[in-house]
PDB file of N, CA and C in Angstrom:
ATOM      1  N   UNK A   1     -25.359-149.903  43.723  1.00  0.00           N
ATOM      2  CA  UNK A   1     -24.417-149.104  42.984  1.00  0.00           C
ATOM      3  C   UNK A   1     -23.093-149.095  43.748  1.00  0.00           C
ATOM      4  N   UNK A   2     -21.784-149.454  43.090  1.00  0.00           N
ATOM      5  CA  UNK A   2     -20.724-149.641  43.687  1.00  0.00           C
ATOM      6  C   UNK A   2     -19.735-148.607  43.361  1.00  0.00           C
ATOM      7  N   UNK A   3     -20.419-147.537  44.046  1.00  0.00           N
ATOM      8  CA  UNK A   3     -19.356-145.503  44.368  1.00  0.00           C
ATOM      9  C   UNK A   3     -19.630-145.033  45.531  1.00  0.00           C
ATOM     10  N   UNK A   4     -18.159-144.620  45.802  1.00  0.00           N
ATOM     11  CA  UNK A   4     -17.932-143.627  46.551  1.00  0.00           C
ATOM     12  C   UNK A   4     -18.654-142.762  46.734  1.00  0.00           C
ATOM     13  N   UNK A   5     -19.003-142.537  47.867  1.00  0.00           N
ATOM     14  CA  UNK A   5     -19.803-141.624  48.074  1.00  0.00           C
ATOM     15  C   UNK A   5     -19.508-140.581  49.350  1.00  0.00           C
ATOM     16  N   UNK A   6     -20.061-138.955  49.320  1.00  0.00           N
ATOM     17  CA  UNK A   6     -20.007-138.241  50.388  1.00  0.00           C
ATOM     18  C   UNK A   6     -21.256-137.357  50.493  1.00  0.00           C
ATOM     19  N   UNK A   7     -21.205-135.752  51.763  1.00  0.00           N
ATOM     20  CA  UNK A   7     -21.873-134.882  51.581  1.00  0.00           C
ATOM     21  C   UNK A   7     -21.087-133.682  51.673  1.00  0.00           C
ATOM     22  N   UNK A   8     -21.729-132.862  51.084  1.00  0.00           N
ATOM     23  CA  UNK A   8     -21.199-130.885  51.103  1.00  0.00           C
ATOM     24  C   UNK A   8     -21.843-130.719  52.633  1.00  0.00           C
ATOM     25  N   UNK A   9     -21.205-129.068  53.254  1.00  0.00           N
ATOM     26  CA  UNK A   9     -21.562-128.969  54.267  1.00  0.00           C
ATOM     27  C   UNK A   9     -21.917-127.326  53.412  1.00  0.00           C
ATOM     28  N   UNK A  10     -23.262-127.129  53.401  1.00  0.00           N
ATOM     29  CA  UNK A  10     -23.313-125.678  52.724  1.00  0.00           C
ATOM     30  C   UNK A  10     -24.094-124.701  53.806  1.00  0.00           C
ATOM     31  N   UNK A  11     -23.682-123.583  53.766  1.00  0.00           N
ATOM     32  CA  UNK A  11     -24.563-122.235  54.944  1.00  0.00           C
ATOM     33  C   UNK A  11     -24.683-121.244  53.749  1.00  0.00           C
ATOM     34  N   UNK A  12     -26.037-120.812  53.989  1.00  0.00           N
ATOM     35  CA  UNK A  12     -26.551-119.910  53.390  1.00  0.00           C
ATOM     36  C   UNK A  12     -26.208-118.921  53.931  1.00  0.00           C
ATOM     37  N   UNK A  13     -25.246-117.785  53.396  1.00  0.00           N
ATOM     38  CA  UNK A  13     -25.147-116.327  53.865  1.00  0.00           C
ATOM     39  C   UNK A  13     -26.002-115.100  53.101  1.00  0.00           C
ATOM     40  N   UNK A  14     -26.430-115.749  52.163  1.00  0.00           N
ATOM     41  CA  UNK A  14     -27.878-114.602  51.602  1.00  0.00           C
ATOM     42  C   UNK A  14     -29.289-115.480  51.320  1.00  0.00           C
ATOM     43  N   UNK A  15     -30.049-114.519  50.456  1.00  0.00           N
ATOM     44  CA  UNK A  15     -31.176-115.241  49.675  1.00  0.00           C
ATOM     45  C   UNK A  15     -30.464-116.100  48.795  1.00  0.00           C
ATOM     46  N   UNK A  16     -29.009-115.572  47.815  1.00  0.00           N
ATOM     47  CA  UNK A  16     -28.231-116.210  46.831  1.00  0.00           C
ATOM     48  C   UNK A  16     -27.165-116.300  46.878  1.00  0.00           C
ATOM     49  N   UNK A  17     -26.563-116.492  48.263  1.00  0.00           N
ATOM     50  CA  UNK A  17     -25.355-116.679  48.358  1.00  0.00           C
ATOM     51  C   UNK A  17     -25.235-117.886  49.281  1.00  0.00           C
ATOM     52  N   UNK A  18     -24.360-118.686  48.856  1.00  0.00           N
ATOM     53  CA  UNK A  18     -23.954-119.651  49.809  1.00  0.00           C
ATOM     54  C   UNK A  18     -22.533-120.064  49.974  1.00  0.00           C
ATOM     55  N   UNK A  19     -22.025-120.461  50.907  1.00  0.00           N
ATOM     56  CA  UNK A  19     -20.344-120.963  51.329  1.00  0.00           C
ATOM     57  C   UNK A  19     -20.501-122.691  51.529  1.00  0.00           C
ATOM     58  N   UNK A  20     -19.846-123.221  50.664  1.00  0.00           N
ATOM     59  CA  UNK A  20     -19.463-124.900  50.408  1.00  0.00           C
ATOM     60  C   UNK A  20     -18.711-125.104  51.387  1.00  0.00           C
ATOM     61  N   UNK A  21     -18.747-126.354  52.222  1.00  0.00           N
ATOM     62  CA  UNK A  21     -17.282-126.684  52.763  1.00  0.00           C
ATOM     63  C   UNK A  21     -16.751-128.104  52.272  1.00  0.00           C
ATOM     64  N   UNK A  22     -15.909-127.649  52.051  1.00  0.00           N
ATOM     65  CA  UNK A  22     -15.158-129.015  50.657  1.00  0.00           C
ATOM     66  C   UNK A  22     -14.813-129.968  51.762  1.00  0.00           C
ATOM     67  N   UNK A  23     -15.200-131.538  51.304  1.00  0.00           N
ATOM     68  CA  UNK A  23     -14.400-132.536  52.008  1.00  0.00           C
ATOM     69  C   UNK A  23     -12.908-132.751  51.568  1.00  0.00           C
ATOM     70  N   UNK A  24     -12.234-133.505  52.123  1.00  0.00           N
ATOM     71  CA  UNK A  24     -11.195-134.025  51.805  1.00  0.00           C
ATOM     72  C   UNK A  24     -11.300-135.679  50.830  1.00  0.00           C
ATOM     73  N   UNK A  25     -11.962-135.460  49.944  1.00  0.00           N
ATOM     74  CA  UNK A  25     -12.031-135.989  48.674  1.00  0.00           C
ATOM     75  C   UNK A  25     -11.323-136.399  47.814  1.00  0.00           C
ATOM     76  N   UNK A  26     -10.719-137.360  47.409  1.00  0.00           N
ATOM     77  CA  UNK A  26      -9.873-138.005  46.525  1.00  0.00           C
ATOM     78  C   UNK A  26     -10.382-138.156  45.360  1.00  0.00           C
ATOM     79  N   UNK A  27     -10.732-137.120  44.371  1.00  0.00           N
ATOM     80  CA  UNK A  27     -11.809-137.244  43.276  1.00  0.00           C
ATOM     81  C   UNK A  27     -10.763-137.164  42.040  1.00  0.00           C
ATOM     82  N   UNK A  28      -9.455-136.927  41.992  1.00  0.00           N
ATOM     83  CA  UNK A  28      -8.555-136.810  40.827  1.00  0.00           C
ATOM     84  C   UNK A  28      -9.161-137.671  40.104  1.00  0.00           C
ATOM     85  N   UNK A  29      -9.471-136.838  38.597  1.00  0.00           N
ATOM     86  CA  UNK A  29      -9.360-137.920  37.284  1.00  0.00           C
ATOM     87  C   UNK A  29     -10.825-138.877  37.446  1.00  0.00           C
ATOM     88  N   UNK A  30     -11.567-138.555  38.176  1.00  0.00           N
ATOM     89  CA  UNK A  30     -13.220-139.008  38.874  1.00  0.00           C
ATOM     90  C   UNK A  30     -14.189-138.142  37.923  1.00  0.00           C
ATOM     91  N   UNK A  31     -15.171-139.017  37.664  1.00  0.00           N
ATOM     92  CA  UNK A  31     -16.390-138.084  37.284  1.00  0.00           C
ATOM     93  C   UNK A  31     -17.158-138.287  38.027  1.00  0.00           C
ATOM     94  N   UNK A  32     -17.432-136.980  38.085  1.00  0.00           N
ATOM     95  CA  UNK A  32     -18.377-136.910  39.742  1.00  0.00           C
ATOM     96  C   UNK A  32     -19.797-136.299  39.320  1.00  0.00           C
ATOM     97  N   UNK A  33     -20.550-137.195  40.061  1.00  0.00           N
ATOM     98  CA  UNK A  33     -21.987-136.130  40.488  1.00  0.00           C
ATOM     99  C   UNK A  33     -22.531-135.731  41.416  1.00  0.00           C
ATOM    100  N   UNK A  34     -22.835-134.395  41.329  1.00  0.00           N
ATOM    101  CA  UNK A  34     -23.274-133.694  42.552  1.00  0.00           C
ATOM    102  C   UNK A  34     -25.108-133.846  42.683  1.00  0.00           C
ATOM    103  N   UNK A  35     -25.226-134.065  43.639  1.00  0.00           N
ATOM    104  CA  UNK A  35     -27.151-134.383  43.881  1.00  0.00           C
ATOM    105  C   UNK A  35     -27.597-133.418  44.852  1.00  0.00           C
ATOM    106  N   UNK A  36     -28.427-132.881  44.616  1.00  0.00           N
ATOM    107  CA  UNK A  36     -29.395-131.741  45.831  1.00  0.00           C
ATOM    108  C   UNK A  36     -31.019-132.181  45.016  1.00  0.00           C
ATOM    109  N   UNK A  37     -31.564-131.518  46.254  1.00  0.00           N
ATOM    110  CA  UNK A  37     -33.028-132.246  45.918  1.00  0.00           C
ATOM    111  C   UNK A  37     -33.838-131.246  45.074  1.00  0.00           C
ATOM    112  N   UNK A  38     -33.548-129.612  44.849  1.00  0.00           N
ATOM    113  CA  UNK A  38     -34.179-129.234  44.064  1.00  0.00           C
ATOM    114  C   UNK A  38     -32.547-128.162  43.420  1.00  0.00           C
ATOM    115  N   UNK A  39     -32.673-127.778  42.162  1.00  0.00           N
ATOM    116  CA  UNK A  39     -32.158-126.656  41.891  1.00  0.00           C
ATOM    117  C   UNK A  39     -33.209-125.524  41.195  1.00  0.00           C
ATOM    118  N   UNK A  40     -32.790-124.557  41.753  1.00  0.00           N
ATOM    119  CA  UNK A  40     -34.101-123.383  41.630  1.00  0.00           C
ATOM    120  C   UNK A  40     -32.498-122.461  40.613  1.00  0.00           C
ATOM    121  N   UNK A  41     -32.383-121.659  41.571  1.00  0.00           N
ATOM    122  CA  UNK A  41     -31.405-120.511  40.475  1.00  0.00           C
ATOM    123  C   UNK A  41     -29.824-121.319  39.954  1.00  0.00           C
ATOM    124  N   UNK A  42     -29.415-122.140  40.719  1.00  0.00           N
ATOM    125  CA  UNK A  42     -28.595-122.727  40.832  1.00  0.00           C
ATOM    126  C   UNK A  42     -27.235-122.827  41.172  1.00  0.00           C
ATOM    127  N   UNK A  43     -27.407-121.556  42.491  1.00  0.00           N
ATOM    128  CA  UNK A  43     -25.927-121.271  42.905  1.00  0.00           C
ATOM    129  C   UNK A  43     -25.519-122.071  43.820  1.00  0.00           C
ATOM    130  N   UNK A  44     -26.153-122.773  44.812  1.00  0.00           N
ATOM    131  CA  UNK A  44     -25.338-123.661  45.795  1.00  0.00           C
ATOM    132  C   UNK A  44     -24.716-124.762  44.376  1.00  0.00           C
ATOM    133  N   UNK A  45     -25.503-125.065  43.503  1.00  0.00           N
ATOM    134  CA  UNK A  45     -24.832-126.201  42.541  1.00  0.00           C
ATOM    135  C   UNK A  45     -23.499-125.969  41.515  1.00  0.00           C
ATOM    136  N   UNK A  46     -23.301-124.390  41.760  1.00  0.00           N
ATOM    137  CA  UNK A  46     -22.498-123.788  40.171  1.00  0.00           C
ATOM    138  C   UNK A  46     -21.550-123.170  41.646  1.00  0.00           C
ATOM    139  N   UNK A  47     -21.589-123.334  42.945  1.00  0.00           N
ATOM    140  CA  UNK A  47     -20.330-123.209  43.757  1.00  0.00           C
ATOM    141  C   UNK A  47     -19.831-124.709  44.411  1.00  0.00           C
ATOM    142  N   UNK A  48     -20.362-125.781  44.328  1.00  0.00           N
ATOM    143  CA  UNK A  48     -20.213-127.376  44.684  1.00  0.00           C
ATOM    144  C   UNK A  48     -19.346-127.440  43.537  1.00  0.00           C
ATOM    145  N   UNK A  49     -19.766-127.354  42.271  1.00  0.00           N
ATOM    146  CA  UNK A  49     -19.245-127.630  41.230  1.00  0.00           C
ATOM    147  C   UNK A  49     -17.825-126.647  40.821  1.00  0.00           C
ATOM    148  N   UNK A  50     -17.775-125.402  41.033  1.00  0.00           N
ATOM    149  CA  UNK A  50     -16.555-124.468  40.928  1.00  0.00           C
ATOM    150  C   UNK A  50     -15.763-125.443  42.296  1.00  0.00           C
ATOM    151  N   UNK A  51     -15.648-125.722  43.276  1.00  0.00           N
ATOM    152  CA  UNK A  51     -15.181-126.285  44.023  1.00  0.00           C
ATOM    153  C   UNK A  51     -14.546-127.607  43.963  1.00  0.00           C
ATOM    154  N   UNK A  52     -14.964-128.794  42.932  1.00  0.00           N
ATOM    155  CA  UNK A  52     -14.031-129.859  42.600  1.00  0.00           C
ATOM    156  C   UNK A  52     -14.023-129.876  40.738  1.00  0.00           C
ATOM    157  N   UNK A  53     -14.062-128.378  39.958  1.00  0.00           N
ATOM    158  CA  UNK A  53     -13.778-128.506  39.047  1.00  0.00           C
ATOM    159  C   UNK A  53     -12.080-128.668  38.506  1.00  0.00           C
ATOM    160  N   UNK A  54     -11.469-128.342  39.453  1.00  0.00           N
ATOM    161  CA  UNK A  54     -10.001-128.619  38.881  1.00  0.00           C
ATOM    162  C   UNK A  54      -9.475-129.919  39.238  1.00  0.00           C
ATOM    163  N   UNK A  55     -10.325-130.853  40.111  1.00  0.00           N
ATOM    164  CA  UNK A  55      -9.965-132.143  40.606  1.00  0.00           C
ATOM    165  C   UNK A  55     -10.441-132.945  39.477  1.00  0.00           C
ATOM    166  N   UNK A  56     -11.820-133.311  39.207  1.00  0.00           N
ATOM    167  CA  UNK A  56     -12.664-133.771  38.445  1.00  0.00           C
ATOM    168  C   UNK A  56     -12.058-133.946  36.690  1.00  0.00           C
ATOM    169  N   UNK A  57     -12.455-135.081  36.858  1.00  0.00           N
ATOM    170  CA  UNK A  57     -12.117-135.915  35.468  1.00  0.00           C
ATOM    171  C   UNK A  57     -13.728-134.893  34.523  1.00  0.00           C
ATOM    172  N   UNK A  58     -15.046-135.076  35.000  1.00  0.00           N
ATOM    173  CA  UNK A  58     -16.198-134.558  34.341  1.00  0.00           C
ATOM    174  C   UNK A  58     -17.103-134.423  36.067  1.00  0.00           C
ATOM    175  N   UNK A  59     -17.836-133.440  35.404  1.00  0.00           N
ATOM    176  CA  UNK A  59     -18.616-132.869  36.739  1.00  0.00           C
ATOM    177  C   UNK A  59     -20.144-132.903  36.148  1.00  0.00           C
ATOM    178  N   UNK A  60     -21.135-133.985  37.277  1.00  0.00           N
ATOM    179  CA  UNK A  60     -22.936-133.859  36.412  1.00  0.00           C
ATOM    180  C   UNK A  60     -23.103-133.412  37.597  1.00  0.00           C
ATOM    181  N   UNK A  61     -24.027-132.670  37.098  1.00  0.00           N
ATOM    182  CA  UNK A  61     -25.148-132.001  38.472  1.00  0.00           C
ATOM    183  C   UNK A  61     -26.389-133.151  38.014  1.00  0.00           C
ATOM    184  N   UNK A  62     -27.364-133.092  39.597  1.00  0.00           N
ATOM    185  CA  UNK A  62     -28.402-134.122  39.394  1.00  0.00           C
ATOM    186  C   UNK A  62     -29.309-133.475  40.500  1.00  0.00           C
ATOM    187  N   UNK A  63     -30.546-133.414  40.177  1.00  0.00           N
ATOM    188  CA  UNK A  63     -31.565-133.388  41.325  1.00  0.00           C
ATOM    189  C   UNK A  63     -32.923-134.230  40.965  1.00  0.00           C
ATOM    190  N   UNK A  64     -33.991-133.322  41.910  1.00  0.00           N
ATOM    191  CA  UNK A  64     -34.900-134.301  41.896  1.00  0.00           C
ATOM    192  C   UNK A  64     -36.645-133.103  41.406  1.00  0.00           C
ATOM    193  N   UNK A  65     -36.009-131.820  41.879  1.00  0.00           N
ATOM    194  CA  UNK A  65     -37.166-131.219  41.526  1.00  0.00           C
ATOM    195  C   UNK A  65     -36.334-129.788  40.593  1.00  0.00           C
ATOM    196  N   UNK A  66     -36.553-129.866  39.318  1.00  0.00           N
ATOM    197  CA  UNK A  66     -35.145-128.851  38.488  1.00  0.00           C
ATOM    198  C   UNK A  66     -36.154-128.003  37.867  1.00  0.00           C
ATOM    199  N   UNK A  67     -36.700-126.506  39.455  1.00  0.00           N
ATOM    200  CA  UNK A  67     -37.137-125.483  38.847  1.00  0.00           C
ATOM    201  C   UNK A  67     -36.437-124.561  37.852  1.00  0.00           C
ATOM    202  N   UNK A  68     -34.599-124.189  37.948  1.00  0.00           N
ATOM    203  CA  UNK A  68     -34.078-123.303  36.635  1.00  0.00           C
ATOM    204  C   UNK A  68     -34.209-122.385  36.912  1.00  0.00           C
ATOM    205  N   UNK A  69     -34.643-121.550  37.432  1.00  0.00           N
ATOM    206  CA  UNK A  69     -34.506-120.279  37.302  1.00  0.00           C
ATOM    207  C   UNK A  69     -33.874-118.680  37.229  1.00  0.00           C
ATOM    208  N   UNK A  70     -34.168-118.086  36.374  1.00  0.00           N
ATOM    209  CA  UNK A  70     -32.844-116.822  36.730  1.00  0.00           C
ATOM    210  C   UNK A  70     -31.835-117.392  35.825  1.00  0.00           C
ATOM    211  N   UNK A  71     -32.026-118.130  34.769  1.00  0.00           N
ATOM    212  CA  UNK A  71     -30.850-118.473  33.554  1.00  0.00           C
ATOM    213  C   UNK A  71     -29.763-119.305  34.384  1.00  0.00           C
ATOM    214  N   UNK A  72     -30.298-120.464  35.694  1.00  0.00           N
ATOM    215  CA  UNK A  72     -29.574-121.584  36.011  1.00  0.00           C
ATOM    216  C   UNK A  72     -29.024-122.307  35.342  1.00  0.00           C
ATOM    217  N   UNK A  73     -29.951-122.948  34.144  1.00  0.00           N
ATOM    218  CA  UNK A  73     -29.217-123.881  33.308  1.00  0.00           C
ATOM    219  C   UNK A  73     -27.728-123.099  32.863  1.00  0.00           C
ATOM    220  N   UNK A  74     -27.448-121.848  32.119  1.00  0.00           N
ATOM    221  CA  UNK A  74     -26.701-120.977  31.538  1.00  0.00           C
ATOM    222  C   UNK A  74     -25.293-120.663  32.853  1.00  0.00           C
ATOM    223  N   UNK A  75     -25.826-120.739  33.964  1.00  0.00           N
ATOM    224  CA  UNK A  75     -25.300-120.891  35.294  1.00  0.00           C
ATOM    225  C   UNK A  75     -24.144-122.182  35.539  1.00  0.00           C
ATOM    226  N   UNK A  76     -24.915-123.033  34.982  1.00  0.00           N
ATOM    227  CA  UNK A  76     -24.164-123.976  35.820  1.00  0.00           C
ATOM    228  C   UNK A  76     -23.432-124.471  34.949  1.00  0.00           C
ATOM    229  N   UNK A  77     -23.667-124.551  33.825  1.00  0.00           N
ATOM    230  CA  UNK A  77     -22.597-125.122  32.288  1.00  0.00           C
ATOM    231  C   UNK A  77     -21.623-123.881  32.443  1.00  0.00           C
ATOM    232  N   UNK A  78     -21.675-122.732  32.766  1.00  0.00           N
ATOM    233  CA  UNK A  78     -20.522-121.698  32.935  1.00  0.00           C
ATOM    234  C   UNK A  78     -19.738-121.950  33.962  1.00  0.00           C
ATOM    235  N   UNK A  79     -20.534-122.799  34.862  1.00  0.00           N
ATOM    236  CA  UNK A  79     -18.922-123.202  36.418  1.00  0.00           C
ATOM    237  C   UNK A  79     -18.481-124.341  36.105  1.00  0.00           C
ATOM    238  N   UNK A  80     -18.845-125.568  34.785  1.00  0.00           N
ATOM    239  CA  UNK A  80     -18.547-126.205  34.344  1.00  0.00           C
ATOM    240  C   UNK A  80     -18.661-127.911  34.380  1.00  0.00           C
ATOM    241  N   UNK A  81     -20.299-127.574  34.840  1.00  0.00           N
ATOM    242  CA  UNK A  81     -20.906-128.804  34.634  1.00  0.00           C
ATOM    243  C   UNK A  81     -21.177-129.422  33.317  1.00  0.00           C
ATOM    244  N   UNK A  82     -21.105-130.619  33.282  1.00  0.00           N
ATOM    245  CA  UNK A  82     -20.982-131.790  31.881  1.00  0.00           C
ATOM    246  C   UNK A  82     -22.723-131.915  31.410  1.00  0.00           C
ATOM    247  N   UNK A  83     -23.264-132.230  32.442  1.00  0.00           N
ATOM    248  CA  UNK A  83     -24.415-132.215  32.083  1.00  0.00           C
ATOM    249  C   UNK A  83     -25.492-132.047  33.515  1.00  0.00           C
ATOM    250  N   UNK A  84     -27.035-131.929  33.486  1.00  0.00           N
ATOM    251  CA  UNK A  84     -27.849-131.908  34.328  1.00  0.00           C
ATOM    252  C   UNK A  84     -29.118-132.863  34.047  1.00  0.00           C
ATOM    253  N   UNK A  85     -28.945-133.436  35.412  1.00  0.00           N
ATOM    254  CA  UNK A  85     -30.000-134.706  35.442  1.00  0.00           C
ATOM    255  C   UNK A  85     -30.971-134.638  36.118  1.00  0.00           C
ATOM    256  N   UNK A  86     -32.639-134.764  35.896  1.00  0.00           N
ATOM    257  CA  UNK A  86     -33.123-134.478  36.740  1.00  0.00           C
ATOM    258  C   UNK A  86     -34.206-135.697  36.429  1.00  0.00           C
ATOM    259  N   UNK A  87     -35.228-135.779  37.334  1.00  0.00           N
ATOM    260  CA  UNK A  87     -36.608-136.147  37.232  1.00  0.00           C
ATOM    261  C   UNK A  87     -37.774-134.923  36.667  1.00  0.00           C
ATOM    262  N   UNK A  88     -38.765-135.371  36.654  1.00  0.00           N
ATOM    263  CA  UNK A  88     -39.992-134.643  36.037  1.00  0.00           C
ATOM    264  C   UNK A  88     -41.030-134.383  37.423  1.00  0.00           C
ATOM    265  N   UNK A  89     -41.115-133.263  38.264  1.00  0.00           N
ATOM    266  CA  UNK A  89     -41.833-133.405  39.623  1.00  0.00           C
ATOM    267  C   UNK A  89     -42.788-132.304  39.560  1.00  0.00           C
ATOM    268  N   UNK A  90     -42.802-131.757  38.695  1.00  0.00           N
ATOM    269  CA  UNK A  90     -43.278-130.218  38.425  1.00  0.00           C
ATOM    270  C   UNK A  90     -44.683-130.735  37.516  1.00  0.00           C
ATOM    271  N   UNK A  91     -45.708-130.184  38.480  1.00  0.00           N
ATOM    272  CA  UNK A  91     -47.176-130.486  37.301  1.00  0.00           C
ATOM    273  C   UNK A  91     -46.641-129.626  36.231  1.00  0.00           C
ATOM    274  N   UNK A  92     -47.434-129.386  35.089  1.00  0.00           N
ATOM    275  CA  UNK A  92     -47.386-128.686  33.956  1.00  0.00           C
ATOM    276  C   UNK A  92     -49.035-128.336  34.218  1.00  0.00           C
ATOM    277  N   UNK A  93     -49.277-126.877  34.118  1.00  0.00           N
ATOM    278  CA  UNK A  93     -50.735-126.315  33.626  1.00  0.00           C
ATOM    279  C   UNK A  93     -51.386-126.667  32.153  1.00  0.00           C
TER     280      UNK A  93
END
């Protein structure tokens, strides 16, 4: 795959709070996706994303294990993600 690529530097200051530290990113007019390996409530992803939403051409969130919870999905389309991509990692009962 031929993109640019980086990482977030994130610290957890609660159970649901976290502080991003933005790179110096040249993302103007870029559609970008953001990747973490699980999203559960989805605030480290809906503050990554509030963070290069005024740069960003379109903003996808992407992971790999997409528990949701606590009305995440509703979360993260409100800080103004395009869409959410995930895999299927979760048995079903």
């Amino acid at each position: 795959m031929d993109a640019d690529y980086d990482y977030l530097e994130k610290k957890r200051l609660s159970g649901d709070t976290v502080a991003i530290t933005p790179k110096k990113l040249d993302i103007k007019g870029m559609d970008v996706i953001i990747i973490d390996d699980m999203i559960s409530t989805g605030g480290t992803m809906a503050e990554a994303i509030a963070t290069f939403k005024s740069e960003a051409s379109s903003l996808h969130a992407a992971c790999v294990h997409p528990v949701l919870t606590e009305n995440a999905v509703l979360r993260l389309f409100h800080a103004g993600v395009k869409d959410i991509i995930s895999t299927d990692t979760i048995e079903k009962a």
